[in-house]
Protein backbone atom coordinates (compact mmCIF):
# COMPACT_ATOMS: atom_id res chain seq x y z
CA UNK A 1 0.00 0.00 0.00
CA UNK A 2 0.97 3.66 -0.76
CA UNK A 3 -0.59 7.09 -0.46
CA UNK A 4 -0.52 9.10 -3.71
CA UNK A 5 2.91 10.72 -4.33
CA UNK A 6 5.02 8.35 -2.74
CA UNK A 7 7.40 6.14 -4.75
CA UNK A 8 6.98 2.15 -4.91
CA UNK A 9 10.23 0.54 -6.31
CA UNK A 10 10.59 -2.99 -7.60
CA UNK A 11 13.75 -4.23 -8.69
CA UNK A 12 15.12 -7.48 -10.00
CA UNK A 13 17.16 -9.10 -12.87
CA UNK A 14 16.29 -10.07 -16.53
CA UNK A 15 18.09 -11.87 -18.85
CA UNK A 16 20.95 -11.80 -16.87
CA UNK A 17 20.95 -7.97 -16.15
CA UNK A 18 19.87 -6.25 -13.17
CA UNK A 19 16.94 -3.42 -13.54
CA UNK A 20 15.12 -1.10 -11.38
CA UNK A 21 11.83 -0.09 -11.86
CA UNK A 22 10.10 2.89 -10.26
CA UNK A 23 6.57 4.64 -9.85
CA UNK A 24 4.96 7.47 -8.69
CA UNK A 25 1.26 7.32 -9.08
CA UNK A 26 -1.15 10.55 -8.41
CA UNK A 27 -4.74 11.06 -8.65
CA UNK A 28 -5.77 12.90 -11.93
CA UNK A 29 -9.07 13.67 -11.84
CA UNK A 30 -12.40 12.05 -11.11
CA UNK A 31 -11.55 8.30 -10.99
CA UNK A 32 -7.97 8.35 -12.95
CA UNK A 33 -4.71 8.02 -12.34
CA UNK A 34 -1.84 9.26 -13.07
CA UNK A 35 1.56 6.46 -12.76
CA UNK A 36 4.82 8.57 -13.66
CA UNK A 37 7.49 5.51 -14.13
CA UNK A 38 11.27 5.58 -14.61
CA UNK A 39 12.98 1.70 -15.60
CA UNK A 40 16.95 1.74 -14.97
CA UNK A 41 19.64 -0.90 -15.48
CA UNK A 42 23.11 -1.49 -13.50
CA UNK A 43 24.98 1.92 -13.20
CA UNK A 44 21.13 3.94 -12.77
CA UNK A 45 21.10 4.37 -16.54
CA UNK A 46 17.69 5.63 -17.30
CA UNK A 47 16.34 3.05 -20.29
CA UNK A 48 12.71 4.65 -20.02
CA UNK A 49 10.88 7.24 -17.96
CA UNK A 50 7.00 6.17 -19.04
CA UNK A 51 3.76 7.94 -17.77
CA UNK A 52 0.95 5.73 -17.89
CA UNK A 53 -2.92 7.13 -17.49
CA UNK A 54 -5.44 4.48 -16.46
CA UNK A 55 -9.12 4.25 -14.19
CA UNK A 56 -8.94 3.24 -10.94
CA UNK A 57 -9.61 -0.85 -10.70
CA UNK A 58 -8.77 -1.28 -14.18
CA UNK A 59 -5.22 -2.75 -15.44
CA UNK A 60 -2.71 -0.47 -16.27
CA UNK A 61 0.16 -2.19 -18.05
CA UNK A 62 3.94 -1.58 -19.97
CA UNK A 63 6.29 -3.50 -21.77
CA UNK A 64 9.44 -2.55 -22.44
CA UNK A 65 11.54 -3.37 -25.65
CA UNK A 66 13.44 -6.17 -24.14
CA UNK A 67 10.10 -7.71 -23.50
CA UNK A 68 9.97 -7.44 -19.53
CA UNK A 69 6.04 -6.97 -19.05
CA UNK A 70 4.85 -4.77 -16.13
CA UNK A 71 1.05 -4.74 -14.67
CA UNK A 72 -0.47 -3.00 -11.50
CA UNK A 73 -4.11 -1.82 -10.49
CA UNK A 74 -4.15 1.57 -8.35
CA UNK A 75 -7.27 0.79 -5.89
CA UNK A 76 -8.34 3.26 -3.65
CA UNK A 77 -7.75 2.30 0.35
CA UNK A 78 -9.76 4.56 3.09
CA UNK A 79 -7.54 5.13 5.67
């Protein structure tokens, strides 16, 4: 779980090469969303910096060239 603004960061390793993967997701208006991304390899070399729009509860998906496939739903939590 995050509040809107804060970063989530997954990282890993694909074919043999390590990546990071970052988001920053805000509320746009009514009920979408707004998921600023940046995707980085060994050394912090940025290889993509993607904004992605979506609804809240639906998928909002990327794939980047070297075919790693990302997917997330932004659900709204009270707190």
């Amino acid at each position: 779980m995050t509040y809107p603004g804060e970063r989530i960061a997954l990282a890993g390793e694909h074919g043999g090469k390590p990546w990071r993967m970052e988001f920053t997701i805000q509320r746009s208006s009514g009920e979408s969303v707004r998921v600023d991304g940046k995707i980085s390899s060994s050394g912090d070399t940025t290889l993509a910096a993607p904004v992605l729009v979506g609804s809240l509860g639906q998928r909002i998906a990327m794939r980047t060239s070297d075919g790693v496939n990302v997917a997330m739903i932004v659900k709204e939590i009270a707190r």
